[in-house]
PDB file of N, CA and C in Angstrom:
ATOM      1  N   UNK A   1       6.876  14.522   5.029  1.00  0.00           N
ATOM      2  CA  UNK A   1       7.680  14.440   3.871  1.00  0.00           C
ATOM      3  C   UNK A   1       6.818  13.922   2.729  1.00  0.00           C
ATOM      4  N   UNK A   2       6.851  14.243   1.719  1.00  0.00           N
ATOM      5  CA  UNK A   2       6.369  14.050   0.655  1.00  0.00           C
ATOM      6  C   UNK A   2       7.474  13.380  -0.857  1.00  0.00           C
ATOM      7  N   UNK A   3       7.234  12.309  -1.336  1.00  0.00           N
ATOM      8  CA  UNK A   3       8.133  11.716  -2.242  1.00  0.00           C
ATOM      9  C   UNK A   3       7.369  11.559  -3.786  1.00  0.00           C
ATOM     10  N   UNK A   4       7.923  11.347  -4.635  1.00  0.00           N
ATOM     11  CA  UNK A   4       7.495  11.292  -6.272  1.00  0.00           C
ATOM     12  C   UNK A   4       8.476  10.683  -6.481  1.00  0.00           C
ATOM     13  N   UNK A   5       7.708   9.443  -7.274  1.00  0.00           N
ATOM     14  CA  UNK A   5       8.232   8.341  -7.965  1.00  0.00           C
ATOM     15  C   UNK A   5       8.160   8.356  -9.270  1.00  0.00           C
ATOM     16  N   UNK A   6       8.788   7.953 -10.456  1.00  0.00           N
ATOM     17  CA  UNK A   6       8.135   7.037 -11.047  1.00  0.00           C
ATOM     18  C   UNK A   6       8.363   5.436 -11.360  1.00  0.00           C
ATOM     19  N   UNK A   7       7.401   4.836 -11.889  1.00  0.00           N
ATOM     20  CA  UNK A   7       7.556   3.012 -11.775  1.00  0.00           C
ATOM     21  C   UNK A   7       7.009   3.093 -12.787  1.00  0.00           C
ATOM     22  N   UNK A   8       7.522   1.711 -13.431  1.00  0.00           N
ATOM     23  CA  UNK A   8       6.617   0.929 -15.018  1.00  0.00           C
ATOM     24  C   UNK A   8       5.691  -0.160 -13.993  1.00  0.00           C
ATOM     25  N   UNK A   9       6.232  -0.492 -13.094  1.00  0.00           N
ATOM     26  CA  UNK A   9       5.360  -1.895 -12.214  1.00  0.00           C
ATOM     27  C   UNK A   9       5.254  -1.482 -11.472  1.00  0.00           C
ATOM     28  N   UNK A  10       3.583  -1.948 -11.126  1.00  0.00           N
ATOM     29  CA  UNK A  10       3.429  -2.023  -9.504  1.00  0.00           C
ATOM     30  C   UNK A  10       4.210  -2.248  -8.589  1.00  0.00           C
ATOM     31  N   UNK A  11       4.831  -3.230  -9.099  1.00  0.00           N
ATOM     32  CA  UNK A  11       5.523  -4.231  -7.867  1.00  0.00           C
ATOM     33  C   UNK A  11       6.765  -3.725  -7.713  1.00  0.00           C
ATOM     34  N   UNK A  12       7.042  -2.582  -8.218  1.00  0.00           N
ATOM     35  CA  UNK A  12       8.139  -1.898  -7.691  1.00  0.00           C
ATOM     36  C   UNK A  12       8.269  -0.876  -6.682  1.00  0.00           C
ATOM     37  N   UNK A  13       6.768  -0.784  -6.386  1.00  0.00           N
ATOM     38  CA  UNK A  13       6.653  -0.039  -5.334  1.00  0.00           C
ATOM     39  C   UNK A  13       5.836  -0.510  -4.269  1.00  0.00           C
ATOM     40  N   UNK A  14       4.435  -1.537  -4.598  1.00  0.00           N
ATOM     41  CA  UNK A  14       3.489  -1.838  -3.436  1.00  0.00           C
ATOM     42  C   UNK A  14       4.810  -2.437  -2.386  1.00  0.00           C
ATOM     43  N   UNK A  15       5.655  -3.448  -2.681  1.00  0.00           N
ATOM     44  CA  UNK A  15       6.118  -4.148  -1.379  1.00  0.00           C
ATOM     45  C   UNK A  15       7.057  -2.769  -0.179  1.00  0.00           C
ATOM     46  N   UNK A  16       7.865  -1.841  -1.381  1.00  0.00           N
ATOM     47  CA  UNK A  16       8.147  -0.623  -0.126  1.00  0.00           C
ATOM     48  C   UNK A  16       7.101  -0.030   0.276  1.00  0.00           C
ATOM     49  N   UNK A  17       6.052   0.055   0.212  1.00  0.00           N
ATOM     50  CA  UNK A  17       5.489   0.789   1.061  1.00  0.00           C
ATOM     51  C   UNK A  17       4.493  -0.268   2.288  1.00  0.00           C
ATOM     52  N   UNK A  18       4.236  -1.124   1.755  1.00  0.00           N
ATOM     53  CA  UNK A  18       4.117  -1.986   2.580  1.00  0.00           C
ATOM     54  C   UNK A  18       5.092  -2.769   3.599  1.00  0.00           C
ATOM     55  N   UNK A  19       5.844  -2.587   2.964  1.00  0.00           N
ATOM     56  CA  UNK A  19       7.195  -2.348   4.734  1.00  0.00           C
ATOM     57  C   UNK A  19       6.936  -1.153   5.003  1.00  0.00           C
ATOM     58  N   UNK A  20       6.301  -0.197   4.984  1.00  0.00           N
ATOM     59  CA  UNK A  20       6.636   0.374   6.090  1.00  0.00           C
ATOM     60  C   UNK A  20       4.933   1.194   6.841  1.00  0.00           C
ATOM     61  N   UNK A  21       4.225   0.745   6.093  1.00  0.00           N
ATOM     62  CA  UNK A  21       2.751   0.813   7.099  1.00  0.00           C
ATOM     63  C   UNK A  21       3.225   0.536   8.346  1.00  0.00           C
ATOM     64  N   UNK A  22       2.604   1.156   9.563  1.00  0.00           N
ATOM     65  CA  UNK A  22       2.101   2.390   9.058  1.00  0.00           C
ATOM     66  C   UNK A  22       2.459   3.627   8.997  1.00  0.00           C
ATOM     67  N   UNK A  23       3.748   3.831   8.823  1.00  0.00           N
ATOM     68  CA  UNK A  23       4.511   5.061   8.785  1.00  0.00           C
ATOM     69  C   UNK A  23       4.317   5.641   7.548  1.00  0.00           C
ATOM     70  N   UNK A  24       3.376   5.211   6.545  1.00  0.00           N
ATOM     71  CA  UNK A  24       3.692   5.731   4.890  1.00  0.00           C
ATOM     72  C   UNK A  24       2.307   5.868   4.577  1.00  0.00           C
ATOM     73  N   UNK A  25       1.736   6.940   4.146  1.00  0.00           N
ATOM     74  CA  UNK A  25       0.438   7.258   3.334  1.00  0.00           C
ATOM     75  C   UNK A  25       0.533   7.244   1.874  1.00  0.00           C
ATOM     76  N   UNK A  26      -0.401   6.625   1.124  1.00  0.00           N
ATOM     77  CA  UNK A  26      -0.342   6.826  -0.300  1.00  0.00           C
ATOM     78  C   UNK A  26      -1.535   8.005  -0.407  1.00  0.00           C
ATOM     79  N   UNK A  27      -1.105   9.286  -0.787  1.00  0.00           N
ATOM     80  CA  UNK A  27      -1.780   9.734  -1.706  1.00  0.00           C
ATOM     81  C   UNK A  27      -2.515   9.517  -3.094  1.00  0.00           C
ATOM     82  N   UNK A  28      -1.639   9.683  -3.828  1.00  0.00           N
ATOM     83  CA  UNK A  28      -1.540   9.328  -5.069  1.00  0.00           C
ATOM     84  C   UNK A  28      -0.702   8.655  -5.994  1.00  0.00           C
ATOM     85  N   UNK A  29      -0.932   7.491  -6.954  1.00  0.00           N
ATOM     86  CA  UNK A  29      -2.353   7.349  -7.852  1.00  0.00           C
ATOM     87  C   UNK A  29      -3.529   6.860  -6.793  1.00  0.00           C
ATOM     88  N   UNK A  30      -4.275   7.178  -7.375  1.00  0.00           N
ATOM     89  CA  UNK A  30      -5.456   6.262  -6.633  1.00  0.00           C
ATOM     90  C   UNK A  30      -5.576   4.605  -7.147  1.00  0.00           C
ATOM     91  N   UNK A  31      -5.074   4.718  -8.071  1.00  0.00           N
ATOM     92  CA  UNK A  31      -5.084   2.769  -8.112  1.00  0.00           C
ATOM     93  C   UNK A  31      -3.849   1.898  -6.937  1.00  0.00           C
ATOM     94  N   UNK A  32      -2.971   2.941  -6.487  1.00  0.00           N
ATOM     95  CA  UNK A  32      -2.110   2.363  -5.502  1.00  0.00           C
ATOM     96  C   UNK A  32      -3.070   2.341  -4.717  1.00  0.00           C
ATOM     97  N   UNK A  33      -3.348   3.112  -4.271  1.00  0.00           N
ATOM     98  CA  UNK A  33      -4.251   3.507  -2.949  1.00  0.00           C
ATOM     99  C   UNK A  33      -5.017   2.689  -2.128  1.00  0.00           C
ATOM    100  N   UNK A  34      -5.967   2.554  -3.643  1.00  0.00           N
ATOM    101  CA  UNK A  34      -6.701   1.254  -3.412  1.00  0.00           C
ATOM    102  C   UNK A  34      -6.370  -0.273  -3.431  1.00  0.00           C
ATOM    103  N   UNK A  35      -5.273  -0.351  -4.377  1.00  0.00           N
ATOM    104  CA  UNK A  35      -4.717  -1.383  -3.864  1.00  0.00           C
ATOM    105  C   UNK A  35      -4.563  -2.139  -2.469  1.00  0.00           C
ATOM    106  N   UNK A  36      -3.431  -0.780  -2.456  1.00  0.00           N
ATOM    107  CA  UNK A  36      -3.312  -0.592  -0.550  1.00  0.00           C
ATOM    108  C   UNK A  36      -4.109  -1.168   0.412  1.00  0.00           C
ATOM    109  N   UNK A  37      -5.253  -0.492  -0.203  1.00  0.00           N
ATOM    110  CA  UNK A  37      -6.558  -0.503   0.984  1.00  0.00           C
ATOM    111  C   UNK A  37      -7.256  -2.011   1.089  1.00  0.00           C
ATOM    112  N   UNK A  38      -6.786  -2.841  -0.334  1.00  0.00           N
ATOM    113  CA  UNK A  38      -7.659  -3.365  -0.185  1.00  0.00           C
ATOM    114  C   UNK A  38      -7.038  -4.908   0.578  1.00  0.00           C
ATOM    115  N   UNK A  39      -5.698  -5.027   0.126  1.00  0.00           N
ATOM    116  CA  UNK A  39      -4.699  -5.626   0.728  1.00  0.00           C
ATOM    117  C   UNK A  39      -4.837  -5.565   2.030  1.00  0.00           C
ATOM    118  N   UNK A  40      -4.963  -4.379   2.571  1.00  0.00           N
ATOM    119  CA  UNK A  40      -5.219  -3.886   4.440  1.00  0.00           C
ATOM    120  C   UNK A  40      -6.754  -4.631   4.885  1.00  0.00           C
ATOM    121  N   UNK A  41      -7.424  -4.313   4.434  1.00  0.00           N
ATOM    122  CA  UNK A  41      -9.001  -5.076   4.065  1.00  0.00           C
ATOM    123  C   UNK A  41      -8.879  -6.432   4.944  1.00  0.00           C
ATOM    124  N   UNK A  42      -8.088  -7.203   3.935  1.00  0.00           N
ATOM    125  CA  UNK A  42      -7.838  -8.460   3.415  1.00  0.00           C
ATOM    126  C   UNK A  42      -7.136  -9.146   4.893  1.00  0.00           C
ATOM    127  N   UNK A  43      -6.079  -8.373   5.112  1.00  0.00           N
ATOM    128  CA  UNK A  43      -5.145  -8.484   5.809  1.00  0.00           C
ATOM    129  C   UNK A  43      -5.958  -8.729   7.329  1.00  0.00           C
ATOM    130  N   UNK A  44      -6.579  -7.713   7.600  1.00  0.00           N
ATOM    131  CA  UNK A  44      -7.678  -7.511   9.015  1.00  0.00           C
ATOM    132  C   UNK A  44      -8.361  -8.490   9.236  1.00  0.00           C
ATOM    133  N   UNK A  45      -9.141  -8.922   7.971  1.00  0.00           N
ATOM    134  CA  UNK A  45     -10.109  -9.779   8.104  1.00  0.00           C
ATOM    135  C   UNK A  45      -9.890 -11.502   8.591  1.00  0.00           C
ATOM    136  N   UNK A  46      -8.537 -11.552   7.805  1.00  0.00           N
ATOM    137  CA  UNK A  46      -7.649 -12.859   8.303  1.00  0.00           C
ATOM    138  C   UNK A  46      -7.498 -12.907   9.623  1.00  0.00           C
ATOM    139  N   UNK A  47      -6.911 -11.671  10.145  1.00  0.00           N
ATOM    140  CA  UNK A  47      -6.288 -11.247  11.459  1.00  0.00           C
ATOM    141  C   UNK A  47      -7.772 -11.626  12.426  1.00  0.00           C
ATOM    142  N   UNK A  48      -9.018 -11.031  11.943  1.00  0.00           N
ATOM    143  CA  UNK A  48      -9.719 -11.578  12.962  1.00  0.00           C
ATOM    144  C   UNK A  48     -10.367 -12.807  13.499  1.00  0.00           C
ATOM    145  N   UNK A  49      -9.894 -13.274  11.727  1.00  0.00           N
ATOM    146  CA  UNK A  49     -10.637 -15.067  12.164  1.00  0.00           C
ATOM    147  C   UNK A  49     -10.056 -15.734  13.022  1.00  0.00           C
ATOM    148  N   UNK A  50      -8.945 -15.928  13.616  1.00  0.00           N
ATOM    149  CA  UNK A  50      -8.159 -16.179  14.399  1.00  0.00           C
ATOM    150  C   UNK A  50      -8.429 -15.798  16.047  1.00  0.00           C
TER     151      UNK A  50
END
């Protein structure tokens, strides 16, 4: 399935799609994307200090 949004804020969309990793791919914009990615990054790296 494929969806189109539009948002004035980020933050109206990073937290839905971040409920639902990993069932949800961002295509596009690429500034979500990377966001995304980098949050996931972030996220791992915590996860392994532990």
């Amino acid at each position: 399935m494929e969806f189109s949004i539009t948002i004035t804020h980020e933050m109206e969309i990073l937290p839905i799609i971040k409920y639902w990793i990993p069932h949800i791919f961002v295509i596009e914009p690429k500034w979500i994307k990377e966001i995304i990615q980098e949050d996931l990054e972030f996220y791992t790296k915590k996860m392994l200090q532990f």
